[in-house]
PDB file of N, CA and C in Angstrom:
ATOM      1  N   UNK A   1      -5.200   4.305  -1.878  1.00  0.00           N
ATOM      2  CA  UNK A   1      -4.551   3.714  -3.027  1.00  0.00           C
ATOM      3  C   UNK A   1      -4.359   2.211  -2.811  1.00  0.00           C
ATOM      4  N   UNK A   2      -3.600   1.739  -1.454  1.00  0.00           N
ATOM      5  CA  UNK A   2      -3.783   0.681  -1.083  1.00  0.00           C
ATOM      6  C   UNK A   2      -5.051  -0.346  -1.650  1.00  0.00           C
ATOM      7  N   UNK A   3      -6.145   0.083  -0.551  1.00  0.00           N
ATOM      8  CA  UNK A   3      -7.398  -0.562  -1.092  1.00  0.00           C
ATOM      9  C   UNK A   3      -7.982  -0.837  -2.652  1.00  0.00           C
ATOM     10  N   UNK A   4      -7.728   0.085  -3.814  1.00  0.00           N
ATOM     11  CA  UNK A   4      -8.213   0.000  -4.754  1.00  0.00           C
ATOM     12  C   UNK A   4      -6.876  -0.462  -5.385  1.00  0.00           C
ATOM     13  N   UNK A   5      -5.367  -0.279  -5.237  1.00  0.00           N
ATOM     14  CA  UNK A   5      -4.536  -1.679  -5.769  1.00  0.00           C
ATOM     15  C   UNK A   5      -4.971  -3.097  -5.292  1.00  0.00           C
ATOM     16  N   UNK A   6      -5.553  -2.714  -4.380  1.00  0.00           N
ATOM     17  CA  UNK A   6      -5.736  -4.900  -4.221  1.00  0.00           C
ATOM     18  C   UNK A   6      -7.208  -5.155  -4.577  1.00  0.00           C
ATOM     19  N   UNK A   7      -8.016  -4.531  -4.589  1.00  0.00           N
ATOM     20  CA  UNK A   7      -9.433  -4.536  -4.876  1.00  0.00           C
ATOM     21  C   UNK A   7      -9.464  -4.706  -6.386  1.00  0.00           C
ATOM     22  N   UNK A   8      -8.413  -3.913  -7.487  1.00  0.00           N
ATOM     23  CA  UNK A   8      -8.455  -3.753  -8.559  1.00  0.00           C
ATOM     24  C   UNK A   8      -7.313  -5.075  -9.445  1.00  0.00           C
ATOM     25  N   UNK A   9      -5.926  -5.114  -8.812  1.00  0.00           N
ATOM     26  CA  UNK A   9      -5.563  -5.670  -9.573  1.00  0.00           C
ATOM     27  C   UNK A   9      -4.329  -6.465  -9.079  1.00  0.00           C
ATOM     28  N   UNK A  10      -4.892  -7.184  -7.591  1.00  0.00           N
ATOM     29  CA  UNK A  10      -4.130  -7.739  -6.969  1.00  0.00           C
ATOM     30  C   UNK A  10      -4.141  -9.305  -7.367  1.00  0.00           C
ATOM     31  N   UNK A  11      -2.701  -9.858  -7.614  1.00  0.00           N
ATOM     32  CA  UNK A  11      -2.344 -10.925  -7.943  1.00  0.00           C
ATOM     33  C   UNK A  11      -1.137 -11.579  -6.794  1.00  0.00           C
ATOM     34  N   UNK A  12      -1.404 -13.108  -6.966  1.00  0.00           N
ATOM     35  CA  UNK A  12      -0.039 -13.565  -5.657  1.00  0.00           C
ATOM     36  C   UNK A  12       0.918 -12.953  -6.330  1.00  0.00           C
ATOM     37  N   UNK A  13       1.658 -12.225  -7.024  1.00  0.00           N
ATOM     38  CA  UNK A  13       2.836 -11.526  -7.478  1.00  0.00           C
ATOM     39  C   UNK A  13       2.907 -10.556  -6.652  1.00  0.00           C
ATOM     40  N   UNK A  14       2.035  -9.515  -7.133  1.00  0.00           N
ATOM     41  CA  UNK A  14       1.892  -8.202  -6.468  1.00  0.00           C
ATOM     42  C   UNK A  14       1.912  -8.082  -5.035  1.00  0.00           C
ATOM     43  N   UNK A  15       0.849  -8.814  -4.419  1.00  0.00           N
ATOM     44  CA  UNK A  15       1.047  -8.971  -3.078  1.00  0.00           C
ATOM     45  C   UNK A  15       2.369  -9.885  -2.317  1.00  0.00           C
ATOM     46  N   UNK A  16       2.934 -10.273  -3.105  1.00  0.00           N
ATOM     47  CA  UNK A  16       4.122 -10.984  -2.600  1.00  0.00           C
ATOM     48  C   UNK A  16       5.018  -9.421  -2.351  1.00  0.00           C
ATOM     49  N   UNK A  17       4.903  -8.692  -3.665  1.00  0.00           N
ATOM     50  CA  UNK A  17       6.122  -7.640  -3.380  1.00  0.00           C
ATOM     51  C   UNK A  17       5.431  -6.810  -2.676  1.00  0.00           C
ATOM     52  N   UNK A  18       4.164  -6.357  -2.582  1.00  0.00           N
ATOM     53  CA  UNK A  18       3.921  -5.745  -1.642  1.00  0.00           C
ATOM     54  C   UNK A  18       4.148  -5.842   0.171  1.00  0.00           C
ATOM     55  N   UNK A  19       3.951  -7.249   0.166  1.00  0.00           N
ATOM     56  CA  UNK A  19       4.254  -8.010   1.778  1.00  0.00           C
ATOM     57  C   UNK A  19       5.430  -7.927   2.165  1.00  0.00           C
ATOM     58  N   UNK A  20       6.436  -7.731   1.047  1.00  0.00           N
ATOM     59  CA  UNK A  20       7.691  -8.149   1.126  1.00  0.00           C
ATOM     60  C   UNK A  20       8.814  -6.946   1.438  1.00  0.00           C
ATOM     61  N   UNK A  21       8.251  -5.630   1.280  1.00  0.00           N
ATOM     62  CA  UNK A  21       8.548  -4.013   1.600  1.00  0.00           C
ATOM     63  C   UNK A  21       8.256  -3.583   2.829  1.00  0.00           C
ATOM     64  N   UNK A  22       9.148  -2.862   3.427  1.00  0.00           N
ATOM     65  CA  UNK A  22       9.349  -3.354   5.002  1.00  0.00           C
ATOM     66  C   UNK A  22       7.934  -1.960   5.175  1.00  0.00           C
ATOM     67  N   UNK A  23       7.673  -1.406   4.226  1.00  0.00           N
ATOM     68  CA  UNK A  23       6.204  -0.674   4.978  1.00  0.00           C
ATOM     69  C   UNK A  23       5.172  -1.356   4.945  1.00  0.00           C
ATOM     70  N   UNK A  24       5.316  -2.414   4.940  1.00  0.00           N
ATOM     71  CA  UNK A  24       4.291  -3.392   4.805  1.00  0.00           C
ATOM     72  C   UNK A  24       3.567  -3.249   6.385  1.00  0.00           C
ATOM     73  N   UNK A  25       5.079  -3.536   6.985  1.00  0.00           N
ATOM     74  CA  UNK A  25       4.537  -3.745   8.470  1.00  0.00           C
ATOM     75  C   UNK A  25       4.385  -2.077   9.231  1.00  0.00           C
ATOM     76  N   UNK A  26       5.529  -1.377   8.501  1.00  0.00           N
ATOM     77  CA  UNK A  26       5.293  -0.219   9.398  1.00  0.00           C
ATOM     78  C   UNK A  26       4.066   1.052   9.040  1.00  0.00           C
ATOM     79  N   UNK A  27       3.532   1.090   8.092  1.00  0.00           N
ATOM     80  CA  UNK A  27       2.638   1.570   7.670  1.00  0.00           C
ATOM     81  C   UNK A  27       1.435   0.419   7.107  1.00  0.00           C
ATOM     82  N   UNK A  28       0.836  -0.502   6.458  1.00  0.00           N
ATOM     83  CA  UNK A  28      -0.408  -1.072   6.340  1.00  0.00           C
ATOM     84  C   UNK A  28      -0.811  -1.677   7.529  1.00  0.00           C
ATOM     85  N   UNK A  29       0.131  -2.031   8.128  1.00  0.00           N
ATOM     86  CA  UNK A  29      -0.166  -2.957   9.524  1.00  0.00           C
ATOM     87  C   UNK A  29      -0.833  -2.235  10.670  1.00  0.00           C
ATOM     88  N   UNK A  30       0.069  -1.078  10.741  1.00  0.00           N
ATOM     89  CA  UNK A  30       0.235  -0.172  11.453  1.00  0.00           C
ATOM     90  C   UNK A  30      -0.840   0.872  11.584  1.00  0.00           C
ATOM     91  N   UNK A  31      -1.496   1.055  10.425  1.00  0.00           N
ATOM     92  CA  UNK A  31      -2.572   2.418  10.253  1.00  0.00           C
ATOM     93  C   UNK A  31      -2.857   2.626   8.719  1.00  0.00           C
ATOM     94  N   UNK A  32      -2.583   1.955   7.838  1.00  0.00           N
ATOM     95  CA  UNK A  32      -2.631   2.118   6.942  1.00  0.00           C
ATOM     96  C   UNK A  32      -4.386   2.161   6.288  1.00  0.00           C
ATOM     97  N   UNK A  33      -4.355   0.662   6.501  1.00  0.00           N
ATOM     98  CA  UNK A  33      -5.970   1.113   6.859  1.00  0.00           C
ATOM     99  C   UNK A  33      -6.977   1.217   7.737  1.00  0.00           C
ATOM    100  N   UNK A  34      -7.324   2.621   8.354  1.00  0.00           N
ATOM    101  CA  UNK A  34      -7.595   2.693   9.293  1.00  0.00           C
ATOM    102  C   UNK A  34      -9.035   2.558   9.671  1.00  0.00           C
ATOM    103  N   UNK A  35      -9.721   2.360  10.816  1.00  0.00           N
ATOM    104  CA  UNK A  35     -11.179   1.693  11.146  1.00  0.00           C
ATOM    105  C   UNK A  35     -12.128   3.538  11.446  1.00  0.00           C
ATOM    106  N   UNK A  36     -13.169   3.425  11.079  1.00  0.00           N
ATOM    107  CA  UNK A  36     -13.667   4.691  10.970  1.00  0.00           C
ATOM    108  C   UNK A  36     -14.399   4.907  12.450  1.00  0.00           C
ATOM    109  N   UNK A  37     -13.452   5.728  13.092  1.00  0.00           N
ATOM    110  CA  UNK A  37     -13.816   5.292  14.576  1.00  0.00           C
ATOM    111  C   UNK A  37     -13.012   5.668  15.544  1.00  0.00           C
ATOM    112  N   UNK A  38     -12.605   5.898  17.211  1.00  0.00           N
ATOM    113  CA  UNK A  38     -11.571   6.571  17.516  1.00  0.00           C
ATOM    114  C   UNK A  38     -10.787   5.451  17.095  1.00  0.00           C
ATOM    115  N   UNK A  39     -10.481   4.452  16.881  1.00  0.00           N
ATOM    116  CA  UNK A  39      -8.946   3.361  16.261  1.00  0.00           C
ATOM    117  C   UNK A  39      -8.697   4.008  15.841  1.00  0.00           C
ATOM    118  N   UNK A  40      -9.464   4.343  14.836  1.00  0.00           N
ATOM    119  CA  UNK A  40      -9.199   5.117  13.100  1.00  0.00           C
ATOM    120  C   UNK A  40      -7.814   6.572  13.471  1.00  0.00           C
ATOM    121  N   UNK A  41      -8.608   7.004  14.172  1.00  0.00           N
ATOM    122  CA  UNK A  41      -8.363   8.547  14.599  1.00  0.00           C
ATOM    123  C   UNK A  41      -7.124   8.236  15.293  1.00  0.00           C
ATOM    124  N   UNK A  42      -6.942   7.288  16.076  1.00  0.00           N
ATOM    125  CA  UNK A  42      -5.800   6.514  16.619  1.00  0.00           C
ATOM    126  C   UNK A  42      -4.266   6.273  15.770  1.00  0.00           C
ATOM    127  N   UNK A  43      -5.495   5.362  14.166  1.00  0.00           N
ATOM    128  CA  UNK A  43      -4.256   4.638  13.802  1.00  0.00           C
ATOM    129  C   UNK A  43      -3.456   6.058  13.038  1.00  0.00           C
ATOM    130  N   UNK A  44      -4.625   7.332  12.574  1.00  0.00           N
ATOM    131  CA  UNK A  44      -4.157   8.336  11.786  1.00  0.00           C
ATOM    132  C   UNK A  44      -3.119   9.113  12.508  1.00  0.00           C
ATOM    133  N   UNK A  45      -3.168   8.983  13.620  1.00  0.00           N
ATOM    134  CA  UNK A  45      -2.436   9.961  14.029  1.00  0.00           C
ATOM    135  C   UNK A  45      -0.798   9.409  14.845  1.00  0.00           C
ATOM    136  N   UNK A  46      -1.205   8.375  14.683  1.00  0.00           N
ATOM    137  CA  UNK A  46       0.443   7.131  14.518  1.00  0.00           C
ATOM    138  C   UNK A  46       1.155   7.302  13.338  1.00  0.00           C
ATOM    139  N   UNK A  47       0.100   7.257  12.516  1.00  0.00           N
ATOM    140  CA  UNK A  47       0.878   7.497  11.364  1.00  0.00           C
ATOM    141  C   UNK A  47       1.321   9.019  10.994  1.00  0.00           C
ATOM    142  N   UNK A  48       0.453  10.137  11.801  1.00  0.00           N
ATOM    143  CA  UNK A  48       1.262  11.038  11.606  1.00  0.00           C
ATOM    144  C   UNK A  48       2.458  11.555  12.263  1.00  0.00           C
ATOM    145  N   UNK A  49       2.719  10.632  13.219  1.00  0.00           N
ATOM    146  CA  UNK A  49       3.758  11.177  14.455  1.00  0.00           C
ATOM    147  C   UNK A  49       4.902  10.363  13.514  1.00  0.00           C
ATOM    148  N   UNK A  50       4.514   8.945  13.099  1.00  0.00           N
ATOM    149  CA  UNK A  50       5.770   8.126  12.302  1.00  0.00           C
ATOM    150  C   UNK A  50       6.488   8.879  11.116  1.00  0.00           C
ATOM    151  N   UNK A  51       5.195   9.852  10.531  1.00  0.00           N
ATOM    152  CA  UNK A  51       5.889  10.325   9.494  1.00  0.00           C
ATOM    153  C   UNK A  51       6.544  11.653   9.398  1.00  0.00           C
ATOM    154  N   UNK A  52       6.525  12.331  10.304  1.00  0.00           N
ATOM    155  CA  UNK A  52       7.067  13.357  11.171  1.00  0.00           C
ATOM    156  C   UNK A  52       8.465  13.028  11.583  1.00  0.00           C
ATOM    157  N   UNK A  53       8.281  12.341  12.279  1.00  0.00           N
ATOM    158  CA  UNK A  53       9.334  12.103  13.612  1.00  0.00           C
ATOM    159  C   UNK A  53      10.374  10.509  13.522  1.00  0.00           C
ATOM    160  N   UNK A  54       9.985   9.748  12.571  1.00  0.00           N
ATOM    161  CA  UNK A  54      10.724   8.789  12.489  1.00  0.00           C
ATOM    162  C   UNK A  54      11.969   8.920  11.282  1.00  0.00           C
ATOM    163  N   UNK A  55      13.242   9.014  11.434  1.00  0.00           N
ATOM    164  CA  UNK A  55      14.032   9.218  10.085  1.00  0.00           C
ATOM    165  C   UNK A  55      13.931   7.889   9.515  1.00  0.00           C
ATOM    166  N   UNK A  56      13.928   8.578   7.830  1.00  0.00           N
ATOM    167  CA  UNK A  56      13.672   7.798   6.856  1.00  0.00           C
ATOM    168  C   UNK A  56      11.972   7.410   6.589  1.00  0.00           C
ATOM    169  N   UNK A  57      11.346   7.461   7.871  1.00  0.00           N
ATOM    170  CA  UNK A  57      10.440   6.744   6.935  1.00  0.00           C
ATOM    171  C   UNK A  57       9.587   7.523   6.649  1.00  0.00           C
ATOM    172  N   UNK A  58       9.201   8.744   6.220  1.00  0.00           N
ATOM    173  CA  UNK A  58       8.391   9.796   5.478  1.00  0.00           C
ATOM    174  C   UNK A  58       9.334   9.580   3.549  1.00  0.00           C
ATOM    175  N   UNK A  59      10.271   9.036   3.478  1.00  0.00           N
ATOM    176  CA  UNK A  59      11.143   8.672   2.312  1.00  0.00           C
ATOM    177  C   UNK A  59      10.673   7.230   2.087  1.00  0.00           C
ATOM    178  N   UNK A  60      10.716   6.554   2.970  1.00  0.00           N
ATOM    179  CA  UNK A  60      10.354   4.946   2.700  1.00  0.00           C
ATOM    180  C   UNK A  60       8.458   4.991   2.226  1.00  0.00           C
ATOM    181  N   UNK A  61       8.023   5.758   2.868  1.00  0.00           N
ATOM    182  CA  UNK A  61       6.308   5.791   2.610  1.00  0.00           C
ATOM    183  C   UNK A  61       6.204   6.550   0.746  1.00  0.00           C
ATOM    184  N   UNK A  62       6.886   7.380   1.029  1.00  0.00           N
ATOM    185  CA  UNK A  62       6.734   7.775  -0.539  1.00  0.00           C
ATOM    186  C   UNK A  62       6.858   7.218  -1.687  1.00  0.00           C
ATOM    187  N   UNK A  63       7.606   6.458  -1.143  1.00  0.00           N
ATOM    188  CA  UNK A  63       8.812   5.645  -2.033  1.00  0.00           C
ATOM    189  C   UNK A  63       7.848   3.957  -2.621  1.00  0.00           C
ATOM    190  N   UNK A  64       7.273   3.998  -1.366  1.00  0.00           N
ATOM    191  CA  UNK A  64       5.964   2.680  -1.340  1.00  0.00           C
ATOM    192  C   UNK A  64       5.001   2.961  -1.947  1.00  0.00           C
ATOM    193  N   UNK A  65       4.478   4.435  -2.002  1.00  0.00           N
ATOM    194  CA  UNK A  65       2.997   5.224  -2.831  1.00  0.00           C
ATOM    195  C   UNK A  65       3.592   4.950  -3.814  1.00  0.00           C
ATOM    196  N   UNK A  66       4.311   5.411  -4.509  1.00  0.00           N
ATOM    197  CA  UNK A  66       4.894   5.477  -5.682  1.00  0.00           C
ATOM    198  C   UNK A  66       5.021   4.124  -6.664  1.00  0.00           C
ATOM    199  N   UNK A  67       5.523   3.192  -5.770  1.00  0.00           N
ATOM    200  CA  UNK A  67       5.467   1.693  -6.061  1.00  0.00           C
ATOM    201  C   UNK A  67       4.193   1.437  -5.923  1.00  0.00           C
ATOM    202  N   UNK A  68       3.262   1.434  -5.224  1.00  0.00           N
ATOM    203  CA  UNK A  68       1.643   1.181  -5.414  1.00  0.00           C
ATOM    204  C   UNK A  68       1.378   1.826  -6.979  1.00  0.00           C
ATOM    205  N   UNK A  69       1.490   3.284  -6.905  1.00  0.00           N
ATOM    206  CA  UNK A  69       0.770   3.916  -8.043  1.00  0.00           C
ATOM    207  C   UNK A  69       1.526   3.365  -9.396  1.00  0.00           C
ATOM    208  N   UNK A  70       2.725   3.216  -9.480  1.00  0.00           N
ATOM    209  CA  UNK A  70       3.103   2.253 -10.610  1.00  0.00           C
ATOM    210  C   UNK A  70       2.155   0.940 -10.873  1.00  0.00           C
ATOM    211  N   UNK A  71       2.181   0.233  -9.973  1.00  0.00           N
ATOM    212  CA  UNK A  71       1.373  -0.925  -9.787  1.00  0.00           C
ATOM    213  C   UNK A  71      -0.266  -1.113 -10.425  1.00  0.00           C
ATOM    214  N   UNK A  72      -0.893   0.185 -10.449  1.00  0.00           N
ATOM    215  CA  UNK A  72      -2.051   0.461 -10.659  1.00  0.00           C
ATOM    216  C   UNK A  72      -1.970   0.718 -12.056  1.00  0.00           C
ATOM    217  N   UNK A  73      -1.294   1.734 -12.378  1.00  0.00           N
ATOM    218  CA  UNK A  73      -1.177   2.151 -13.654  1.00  0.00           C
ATOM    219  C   UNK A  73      -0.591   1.394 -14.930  1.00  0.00           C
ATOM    220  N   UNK A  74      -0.277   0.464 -14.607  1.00  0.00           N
ATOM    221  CA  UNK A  74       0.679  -0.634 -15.363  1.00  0.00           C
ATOM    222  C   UNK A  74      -0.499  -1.288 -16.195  1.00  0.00           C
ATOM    223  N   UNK A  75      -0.263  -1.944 -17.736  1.00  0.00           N
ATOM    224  CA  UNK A  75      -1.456  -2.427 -18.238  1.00  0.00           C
ATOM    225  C   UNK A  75      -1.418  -3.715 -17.544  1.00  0.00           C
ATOM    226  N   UNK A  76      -2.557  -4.379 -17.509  1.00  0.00           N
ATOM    227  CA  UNK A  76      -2.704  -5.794 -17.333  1.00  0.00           C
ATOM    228  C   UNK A  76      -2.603  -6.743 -18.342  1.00  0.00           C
ATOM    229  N   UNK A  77      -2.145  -7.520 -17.100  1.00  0.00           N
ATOM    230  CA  UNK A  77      -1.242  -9.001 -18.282  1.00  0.00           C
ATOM    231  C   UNK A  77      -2.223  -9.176 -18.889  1.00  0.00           C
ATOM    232  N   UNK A  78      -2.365 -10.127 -20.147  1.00  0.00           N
ATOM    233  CA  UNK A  78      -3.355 -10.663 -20.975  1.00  0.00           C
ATOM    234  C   UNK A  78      -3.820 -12.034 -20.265  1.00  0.00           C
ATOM    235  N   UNK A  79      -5.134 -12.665 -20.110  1.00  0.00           N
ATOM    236  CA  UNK A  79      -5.401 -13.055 -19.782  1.00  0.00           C
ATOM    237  C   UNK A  79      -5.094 -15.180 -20.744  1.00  0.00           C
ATOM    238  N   UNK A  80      -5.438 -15.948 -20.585  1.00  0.00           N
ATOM    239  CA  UNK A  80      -4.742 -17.249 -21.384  1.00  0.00           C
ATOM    240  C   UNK A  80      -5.182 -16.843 -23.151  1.00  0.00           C
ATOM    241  N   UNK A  81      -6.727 -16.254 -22.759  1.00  0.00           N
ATOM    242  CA  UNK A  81      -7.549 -16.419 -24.164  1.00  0.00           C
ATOM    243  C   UNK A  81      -7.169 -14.858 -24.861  1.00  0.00           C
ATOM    244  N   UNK A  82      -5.852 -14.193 -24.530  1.00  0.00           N
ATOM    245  CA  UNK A  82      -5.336 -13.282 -25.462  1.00  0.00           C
ATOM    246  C   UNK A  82      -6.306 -11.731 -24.744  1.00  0.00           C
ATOM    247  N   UNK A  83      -7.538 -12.061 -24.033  1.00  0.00           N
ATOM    248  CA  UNK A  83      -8.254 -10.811 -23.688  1.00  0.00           C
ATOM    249  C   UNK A  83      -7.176  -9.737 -22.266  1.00  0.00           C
ATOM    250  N   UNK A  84      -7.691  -8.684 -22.459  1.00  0.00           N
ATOM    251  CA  UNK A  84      -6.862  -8.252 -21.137  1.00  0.00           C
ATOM    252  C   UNK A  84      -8.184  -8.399 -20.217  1.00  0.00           C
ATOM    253  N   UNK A  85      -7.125  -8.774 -18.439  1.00  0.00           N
ATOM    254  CA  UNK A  85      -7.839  -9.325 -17.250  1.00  0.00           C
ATOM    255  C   UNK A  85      -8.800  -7.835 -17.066  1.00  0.00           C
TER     256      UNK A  85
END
């Protein structure tokens, strides 16, 4: 979801509030997107021990999907010449 919010309809706004949500660091940084490869397999399984075993943040990650998938689904601003971006 990550990848195709910023691929699709990332603006310095969006990514400001995105940077600015403390899963920024503990999940995108962290494993979010992971390298296809043992890293990968690495970063996946960090992230599954974090979301297991760390309180709160299996609530804080949801809570961030959720704010992504809003993000996506939202219409886009109109562009100067009245078209949508």
């Amino acid at each position: 979801m990550l990848m195709k919010l910023l691929m699709e309809r990332a603006d310095a706004e969006m990514l400001t509030v995105l940077m600015s949500d403390v899963m920024w660091d503990q999940w995108v940084r962290a494993g979010g997107i992971a390298p296809v490869n043992r890293l990968g397999e690495a970063a996946v399984t960090l992230s599954t021990v974090q979301y297991l075993l760390v309180p709160g943040w299996a609530e804080d990650l949801h809570r961030y999907q959720a704010s992504m998938d809003r993000m996506l689904t939202a219409p886009t601003a109109p562009t100067p010449d009245s078209r949508p971006a």
